[in-house]
C-alpha atoms as a PDB file:
ATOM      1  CA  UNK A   1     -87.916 -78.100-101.801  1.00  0.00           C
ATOM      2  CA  UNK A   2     -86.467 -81.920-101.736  1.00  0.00           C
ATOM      3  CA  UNK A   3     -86.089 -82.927 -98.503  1.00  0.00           C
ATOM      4  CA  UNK A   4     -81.994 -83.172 -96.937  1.00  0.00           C
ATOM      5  CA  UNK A   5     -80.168 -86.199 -97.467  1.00  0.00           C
ATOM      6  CA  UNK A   6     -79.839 -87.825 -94.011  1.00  0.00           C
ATOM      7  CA  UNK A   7     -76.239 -87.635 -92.864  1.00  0.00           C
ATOM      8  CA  UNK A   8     -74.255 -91.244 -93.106  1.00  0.00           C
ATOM      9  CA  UNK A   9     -73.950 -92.951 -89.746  1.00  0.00           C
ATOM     10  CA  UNK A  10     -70.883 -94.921 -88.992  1.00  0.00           C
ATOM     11  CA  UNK A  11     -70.767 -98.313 -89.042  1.00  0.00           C
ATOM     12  CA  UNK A  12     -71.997 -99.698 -85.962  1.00  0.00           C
ATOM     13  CA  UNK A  13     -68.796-101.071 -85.265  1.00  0.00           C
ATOM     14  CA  UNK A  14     -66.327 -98.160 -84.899  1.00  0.00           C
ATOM     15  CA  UNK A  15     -68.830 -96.344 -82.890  1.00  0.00           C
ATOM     16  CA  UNK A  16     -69.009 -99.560 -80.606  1.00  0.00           C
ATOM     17  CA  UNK A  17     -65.427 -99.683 -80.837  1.00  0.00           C
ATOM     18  CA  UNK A  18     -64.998 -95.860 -79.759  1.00  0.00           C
ATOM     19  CA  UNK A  19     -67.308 -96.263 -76.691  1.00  0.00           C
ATOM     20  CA  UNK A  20     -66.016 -99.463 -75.547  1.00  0.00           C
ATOM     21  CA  UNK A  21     -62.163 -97.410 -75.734  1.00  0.00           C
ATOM     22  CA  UNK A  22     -64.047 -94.271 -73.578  1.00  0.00           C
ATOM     23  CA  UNK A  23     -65.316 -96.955 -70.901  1.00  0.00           C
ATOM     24  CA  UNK A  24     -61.810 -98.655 -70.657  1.00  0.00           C
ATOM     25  CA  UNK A  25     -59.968 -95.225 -70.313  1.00  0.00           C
ATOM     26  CA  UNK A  26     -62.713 -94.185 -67.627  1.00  0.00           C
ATOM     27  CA  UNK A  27     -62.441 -97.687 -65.520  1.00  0.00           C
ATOM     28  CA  UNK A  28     -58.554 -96.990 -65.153  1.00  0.00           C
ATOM     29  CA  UNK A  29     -58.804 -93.758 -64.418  1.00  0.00           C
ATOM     30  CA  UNK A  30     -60.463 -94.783 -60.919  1.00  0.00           C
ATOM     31  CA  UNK A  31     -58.620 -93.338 -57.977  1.00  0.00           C
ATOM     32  CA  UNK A  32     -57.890 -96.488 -56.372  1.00  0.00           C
ATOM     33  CA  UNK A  33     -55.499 -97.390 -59.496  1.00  0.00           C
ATOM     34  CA  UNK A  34     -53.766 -94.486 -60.365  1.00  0.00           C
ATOM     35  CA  UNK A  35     -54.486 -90.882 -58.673  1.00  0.00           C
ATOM     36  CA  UNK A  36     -55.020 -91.932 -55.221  1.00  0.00           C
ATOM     37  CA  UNK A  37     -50.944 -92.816 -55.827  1.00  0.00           C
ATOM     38  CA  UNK A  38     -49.450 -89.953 -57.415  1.00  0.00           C
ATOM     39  CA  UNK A  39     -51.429 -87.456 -54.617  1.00  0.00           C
ATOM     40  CA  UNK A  40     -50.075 -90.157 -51.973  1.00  0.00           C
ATOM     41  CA  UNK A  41     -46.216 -89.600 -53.649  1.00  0.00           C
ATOM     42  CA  UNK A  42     -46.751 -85.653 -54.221  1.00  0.00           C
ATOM     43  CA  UNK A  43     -47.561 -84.998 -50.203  1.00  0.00           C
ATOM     44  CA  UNK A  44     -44.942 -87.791 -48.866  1.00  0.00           C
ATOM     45  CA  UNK A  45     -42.304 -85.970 -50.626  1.00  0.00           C
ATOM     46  CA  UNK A  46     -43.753 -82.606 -49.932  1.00  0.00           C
ATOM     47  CA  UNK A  47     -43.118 -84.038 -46.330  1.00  0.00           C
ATOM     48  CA  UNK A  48     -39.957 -85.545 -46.630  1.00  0.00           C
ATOM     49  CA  UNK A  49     -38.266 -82.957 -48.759  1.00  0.00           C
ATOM     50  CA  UNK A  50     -35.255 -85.223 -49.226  1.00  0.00           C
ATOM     51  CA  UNK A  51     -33.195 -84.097 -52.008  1.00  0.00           C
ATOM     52  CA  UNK A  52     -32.469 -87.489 -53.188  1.00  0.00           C
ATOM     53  CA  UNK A  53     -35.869 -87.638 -54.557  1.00  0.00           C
ATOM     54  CA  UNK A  54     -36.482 -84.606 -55.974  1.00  0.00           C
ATOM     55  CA  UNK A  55     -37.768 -84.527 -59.445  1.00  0.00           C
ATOM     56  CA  UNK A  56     -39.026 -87.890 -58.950  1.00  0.00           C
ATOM     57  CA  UNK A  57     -42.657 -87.511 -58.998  1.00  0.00           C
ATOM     58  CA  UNK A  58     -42.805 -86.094 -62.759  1.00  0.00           C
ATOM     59  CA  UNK A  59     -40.010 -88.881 -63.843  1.00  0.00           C
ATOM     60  CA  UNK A  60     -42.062 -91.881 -62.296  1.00  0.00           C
ATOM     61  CA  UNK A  61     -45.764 -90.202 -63.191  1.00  0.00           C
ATOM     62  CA  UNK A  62     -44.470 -90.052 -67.024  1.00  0.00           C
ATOM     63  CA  UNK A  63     -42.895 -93.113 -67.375  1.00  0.00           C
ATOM     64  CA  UNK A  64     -45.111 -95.246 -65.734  1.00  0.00           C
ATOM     65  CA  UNK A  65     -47.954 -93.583 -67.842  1.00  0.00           C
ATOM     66  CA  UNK A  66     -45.721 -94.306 -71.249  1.00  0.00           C
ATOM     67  CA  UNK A  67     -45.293 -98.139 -70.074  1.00  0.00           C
ATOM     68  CA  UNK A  68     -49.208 -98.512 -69.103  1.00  0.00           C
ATOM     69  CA  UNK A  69     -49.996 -96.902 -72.295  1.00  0.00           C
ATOM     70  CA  UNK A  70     -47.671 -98.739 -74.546  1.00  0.00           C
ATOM     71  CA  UNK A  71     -49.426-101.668 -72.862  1.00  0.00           C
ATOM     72  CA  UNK A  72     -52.865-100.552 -74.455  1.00  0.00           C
ATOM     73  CA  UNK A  73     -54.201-100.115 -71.115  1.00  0.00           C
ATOM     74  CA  UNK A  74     -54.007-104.014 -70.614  1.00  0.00           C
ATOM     75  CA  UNK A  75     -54.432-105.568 -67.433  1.00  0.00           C
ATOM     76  CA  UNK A  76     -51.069-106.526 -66.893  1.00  0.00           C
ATOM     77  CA  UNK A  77     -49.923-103.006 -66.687  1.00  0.00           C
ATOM     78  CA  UNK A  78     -53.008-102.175 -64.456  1.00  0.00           C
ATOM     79  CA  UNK A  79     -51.689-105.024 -62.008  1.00  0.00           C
ATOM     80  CA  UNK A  80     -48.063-103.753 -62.228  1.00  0.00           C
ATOM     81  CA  UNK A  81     -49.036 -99.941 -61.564  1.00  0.00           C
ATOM     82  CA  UNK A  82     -51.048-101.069 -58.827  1.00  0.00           C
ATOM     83  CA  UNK A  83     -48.302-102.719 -57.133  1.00  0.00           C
ATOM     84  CA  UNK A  84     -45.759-100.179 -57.996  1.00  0.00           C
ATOM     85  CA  UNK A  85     -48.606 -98.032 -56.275  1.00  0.00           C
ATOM     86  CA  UNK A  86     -48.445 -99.497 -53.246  1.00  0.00           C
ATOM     87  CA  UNK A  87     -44.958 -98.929 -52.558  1.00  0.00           C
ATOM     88  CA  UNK A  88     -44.742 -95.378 -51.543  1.00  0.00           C
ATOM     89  CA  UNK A  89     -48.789 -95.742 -50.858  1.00  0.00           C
ATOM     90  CA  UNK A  90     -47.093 -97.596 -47.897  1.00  0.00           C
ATOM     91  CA  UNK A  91     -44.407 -95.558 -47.422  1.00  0.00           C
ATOM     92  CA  UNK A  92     -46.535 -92.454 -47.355  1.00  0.00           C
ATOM     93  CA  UNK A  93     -49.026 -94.119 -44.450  1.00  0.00           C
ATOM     94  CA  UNK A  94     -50.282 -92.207 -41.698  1.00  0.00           C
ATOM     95  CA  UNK A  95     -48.546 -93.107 -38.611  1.00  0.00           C
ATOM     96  CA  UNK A  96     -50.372 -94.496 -35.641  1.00  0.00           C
ATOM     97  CA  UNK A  97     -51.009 -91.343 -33.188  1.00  0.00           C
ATOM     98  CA  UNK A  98     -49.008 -92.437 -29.462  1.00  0.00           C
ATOM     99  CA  UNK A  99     -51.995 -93.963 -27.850  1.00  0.00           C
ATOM    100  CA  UNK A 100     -51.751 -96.584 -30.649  1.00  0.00           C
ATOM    101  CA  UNK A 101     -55.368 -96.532 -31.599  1.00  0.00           C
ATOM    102  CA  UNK A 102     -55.887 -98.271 -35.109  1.00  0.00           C
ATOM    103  CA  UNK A 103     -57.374 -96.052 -37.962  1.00  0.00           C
ATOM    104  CA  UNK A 104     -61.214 -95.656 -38.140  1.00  0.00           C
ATOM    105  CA  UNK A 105     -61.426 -96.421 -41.712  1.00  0.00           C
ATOM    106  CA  UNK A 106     -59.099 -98.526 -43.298  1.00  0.00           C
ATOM    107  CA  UNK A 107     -57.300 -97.061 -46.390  1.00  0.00           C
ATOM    108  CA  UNK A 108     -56.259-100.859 -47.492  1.00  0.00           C
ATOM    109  CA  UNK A 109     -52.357 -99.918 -46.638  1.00  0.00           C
ATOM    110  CA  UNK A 110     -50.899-100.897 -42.932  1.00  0.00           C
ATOM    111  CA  UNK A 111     -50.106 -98.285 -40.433  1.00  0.00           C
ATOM    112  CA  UNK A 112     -47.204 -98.023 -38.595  1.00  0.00           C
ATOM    113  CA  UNK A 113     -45.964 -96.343 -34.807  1.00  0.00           C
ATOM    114  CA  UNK A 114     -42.528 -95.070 -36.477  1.00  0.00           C
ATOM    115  CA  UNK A 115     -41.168 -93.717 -39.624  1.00  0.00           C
ATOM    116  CA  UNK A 116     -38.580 -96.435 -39.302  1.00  0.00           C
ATOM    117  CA  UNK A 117     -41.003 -99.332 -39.411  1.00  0.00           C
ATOM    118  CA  UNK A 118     -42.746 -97.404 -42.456  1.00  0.00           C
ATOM    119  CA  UNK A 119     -39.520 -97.236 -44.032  1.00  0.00           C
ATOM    120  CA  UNK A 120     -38.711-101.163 -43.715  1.00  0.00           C
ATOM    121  CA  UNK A 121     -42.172-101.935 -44.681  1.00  0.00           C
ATOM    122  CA  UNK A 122     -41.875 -99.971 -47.953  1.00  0.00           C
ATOM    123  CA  UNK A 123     -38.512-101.507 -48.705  1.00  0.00           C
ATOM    124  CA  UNK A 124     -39.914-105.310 -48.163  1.00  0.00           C
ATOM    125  CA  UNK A 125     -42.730-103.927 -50.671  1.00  0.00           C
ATOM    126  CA  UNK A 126     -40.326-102.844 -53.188  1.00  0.00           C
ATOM    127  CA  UNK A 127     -38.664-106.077 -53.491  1.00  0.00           C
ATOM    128  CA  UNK A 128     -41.684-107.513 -53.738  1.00  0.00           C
ATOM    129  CA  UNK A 129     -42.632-105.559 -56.617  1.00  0.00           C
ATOM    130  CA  UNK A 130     -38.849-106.338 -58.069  1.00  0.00           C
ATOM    131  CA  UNK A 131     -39.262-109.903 -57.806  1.00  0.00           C
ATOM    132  CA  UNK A 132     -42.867-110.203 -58.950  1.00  0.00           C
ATOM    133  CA  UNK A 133     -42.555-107.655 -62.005  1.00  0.00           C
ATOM    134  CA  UNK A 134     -38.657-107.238 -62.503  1.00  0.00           C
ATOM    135  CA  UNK A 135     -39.544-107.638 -66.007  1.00  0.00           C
ATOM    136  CA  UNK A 136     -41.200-104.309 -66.910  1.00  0.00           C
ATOM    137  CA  UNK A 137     -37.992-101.935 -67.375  1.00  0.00           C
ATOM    138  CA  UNK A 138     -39.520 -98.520 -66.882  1.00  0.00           C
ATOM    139  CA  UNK A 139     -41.148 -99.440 -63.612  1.00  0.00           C
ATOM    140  CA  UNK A 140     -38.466-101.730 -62.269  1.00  0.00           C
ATOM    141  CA  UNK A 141     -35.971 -98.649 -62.564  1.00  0.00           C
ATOM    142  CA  UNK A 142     -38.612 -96.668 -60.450  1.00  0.00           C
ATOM    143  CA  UNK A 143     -38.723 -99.259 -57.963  1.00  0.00           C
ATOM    144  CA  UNK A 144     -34.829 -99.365 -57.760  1.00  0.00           C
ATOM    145  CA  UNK A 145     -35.025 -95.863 -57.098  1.00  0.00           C
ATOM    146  CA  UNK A 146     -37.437 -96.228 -54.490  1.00  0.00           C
ATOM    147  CA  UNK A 147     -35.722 -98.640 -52.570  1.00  0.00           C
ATOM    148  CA  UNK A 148     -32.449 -96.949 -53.003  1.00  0.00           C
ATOM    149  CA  UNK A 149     -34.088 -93.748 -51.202  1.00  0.00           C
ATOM    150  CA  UNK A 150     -35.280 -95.990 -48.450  1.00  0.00           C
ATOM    151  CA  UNK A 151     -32.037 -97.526 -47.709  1.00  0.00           C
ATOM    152  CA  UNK A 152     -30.709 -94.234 -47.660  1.00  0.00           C
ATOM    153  CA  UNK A 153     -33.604 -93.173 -44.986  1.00  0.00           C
ATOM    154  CA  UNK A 154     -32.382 -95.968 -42.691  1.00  0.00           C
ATOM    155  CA  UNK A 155     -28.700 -94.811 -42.820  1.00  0.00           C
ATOM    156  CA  UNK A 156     -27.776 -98.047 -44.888  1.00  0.00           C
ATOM    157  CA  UNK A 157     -25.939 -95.283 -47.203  1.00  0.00           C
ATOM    158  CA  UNK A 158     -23.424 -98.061 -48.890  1.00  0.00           C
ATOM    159  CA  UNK A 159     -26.243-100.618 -49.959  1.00  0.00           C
ATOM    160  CA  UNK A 160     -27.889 -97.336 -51.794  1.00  0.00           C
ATOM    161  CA  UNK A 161     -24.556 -96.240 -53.364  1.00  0.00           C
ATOM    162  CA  UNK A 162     -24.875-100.250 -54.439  1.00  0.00           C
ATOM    163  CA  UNK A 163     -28.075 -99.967 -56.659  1.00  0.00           C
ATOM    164  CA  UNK A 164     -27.213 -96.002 -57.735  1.00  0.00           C
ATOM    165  CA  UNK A 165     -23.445 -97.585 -59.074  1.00  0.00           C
ATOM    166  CA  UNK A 166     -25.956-100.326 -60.871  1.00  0.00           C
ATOM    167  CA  UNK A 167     -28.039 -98.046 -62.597  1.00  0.00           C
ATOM    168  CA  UNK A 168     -25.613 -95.576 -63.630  1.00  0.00           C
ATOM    169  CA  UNK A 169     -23.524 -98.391 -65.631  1.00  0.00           C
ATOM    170  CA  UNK A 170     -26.304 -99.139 -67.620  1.00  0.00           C
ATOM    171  CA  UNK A 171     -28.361 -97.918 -69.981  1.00  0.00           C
ATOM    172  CA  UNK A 172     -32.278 -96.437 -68.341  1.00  0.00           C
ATOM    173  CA  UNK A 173     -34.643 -94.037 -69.188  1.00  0.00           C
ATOM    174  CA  UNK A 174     -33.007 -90.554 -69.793  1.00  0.00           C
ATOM    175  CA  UNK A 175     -35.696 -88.922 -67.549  1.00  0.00           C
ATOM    176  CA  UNK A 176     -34.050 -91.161 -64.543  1.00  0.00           C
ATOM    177  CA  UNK A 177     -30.824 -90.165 -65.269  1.00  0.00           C
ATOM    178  CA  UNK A 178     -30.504 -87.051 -63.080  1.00  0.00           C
ATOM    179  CA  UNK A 179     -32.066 -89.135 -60.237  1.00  0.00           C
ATOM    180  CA  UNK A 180     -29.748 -92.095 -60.176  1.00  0.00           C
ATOM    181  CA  UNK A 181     -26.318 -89.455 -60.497  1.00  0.00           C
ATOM    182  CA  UNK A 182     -28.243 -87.302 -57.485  1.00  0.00           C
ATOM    183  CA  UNK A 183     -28.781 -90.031 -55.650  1.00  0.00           C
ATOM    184  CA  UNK A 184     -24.857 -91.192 -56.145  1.00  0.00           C
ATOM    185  CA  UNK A 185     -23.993 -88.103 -54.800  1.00  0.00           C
ATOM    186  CA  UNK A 186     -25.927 -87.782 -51.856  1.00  0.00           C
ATOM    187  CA  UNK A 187     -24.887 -91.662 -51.179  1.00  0.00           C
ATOM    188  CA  UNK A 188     -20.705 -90.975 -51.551  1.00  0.00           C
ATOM    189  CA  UNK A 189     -21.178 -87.711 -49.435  1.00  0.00           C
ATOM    190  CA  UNK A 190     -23.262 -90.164 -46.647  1.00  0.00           C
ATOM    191  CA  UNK A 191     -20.152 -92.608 -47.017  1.00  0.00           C
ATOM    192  CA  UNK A 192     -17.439 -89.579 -46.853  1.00  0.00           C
ATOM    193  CA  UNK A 193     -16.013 -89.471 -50.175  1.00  0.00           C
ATOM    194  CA  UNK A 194     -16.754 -86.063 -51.092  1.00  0.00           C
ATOM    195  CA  UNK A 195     -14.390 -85.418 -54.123  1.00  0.00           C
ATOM    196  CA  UNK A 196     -16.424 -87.805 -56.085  1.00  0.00           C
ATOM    197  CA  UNK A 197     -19.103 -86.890 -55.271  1.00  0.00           C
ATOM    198  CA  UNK A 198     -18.359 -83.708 -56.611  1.00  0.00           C
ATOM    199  CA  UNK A 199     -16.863 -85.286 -59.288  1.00  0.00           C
ATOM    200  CA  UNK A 200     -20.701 -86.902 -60.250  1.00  0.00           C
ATOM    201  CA  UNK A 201     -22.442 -83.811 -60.340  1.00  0.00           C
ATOM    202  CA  UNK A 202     -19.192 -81.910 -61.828  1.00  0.00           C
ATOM    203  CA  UNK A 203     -20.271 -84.720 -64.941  1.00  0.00           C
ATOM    204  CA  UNK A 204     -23.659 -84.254 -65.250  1.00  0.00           C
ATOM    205  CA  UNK A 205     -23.605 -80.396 -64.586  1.00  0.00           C
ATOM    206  CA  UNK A 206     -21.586 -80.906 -67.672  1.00  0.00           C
ATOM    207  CA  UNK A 207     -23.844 -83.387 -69.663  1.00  0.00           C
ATOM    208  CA  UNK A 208     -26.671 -81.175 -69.004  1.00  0.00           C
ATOM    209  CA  UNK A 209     -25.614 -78.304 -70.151  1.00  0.00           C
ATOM    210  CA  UNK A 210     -26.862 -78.514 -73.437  1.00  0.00           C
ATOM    211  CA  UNK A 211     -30.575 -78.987 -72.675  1.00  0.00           C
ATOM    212  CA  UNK A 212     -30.652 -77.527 -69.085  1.00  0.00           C
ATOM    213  CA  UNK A 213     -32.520 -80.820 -67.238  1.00  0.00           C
ATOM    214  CA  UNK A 214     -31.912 -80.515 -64.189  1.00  0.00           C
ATOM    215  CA  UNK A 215     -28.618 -78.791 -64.003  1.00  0.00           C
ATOM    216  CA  UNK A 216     -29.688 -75.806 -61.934  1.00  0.00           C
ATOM    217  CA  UNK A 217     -29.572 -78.999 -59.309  1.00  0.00           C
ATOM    218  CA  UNK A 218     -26.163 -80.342 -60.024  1.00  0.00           C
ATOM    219  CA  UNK A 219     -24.898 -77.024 -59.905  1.00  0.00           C
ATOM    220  CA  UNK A 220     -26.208 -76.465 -56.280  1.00  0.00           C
ATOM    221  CA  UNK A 221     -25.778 -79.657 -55.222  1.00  0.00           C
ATOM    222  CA  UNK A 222     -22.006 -79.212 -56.194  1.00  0.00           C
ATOM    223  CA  UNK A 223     -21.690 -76.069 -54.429  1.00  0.00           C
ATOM    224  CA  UNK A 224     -22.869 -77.574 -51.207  1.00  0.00           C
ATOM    225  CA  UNK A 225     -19.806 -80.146 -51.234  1.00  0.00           C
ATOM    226  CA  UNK A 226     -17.538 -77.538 -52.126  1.00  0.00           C
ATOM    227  CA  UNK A 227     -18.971 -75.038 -49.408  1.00  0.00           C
ATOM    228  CA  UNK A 228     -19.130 -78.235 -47.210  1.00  0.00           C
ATOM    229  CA  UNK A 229     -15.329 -78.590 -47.521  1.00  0.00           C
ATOM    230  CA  UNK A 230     -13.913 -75.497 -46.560  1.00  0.00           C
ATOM    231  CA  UNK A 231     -14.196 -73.903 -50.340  1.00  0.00           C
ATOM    232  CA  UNK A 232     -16.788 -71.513 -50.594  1.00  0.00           C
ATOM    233  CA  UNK A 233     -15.144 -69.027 -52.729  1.00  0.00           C
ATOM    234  CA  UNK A 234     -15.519 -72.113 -55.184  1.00  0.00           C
ATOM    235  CA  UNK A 235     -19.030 -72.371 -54.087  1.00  0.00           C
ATOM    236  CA  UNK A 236     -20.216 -68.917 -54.597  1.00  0.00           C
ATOM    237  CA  UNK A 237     -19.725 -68.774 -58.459  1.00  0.00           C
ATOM    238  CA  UNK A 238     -21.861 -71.923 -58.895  1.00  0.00           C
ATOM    239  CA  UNK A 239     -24.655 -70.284 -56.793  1.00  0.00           C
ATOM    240  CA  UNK A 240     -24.622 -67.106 -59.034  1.00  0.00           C
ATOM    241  CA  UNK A 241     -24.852 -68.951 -62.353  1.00  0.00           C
ATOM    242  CA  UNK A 242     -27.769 -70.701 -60.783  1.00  0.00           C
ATOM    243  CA  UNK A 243     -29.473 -67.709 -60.027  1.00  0.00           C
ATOM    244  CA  UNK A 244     -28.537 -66.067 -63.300  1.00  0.00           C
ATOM    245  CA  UNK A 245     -29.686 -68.950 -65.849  1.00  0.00           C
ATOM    246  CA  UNK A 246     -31.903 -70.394 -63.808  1.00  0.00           C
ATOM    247  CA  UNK A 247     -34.218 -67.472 -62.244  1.00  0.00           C
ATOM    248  CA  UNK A 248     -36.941 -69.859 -62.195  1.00  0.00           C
ATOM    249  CA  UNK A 249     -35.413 -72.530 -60.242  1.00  0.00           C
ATOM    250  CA  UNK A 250     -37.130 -73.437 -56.974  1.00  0.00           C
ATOM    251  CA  UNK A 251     -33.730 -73.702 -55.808  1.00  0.00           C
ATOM    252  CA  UNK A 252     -33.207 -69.839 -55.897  1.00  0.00           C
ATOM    253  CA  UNK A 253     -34.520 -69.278 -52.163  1.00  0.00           C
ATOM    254  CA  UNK A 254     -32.526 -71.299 -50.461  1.00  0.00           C
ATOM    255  CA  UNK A 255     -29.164 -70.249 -52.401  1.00  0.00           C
ATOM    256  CA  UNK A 256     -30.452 -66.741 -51.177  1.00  0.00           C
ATOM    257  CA  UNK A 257     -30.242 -67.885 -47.735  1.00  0.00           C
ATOM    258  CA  UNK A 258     -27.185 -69.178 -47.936  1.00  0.00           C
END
């Protein structure tokens, strides 16, 4: 019997050029770069539970991924992840227990006796990241958001209604979009003009109604105003349809409640 042809190899240099791809993709996929972050923002909100940052954990995780990858994984967009990292990596700190005893080991962010102070701190880090890296779109939108939330935190409801009316009136990723009219909302209900803030969700309610992204939210978030002003019979048919085409909206308990 002749002996089998040995199979071909590849050339040396695609099969270099695959591994050395493997060992880049494994190097940024170190926790201190990228996990570590998204676990910090998943549990801070978890904590927070403020409505005017809902949904943004999935918005942020995909299009900061989208704008590192488009980026071939270059170190640029390693830097600018990194520092968009440590924005809510410092927001999200542990605080300092009362006896004011410093941290044993030192998780490379600062800590901080109130949530106040936290807050500040992670605003002065999001302009830093604005000024230093302004120029990459996707994450500069994030960071808008971010510091829009904070501002809200510390009651300084009009300066957050500021960047919100910015980023509506132009044009940003459509995967922001829900966050920026929510955030409007919540901002014009903080500065006591509830009919438009009605009116905001009333339009995206509407916008969304095609493809469903996030409407269950406008819906509810509407129906709070109008409950909020005196109207629930308004209210109660915008619950119902939430709880009708949206049975799987996390949203469903708490319309229960109500």
């Amino acid at each position: 019997m002749a002996p089998r042809p040995l199979t071909p190899q590849a050339p040396c240099g695609i099969s270099c050029a695959v591994a050395k791809r493997k060992q880049e993709l494994e190097e940024l996929k170190q926790p201190d770069q990228f996990v570590t972050f998204w676990t910090h923002v998943g549990t801070f909100l978890q904590k927070q539970r403020k409505p005017i940052l809902s949904g943004i954990i999935a918005t942020l995780v995909a299009v900061a991924l989208v704008q590192v990858g488009q980026s071939y994984f270059g170190s640029k967009a390693a830097t600018r992840s990194r520092a968009f990292a440590r924005i809510e990596a410092i927001a999200s700190a542990p605080l300092l227990p009362e006896s004011g005893e410093a941290p044993k080991t030192d998780d490379g962010v600062p800590h901080f006796k109130t949530d106040r102070e936290r807050k500040e701190a992670a605003l002065k880090e999001a302009d830093a990241f604005l000024a230093s890296h302004g120029s990459a779109a996707a994450l500069k939108d994030g960071a808008l958001l971010l510091k829009a939330g904070y501002l809200f935190d510390l009651g300084k409801a009009q300066d957050a209604l500021a960047i919100y009316d910015e980023l509506a009136g132009r044009a940003i990723d459509p995967r922001l979009r829900f966050l920026v009219e929510e955030g409007r909302a919540h901002a014009l209900e903080a500065t006591g003009n509830l009919d438009k803030a009605i009116a905001v969700l009333t339009d995206f309610a509407a916008a969304a109604e095609k493809d469903g992204f996030f409407r269950d939210r406008a819906l509810f978030g509407k129906a709070r105003l109008l409950e909020k002003k005196g109207q629930g019979k308004d209210a109660v048919p915008l619950y119902r349809e939430v709880v009708e085409k949206y049975p799987q909206s996390v949203l469903r308990e708490e319309i229960n409640d109500r």
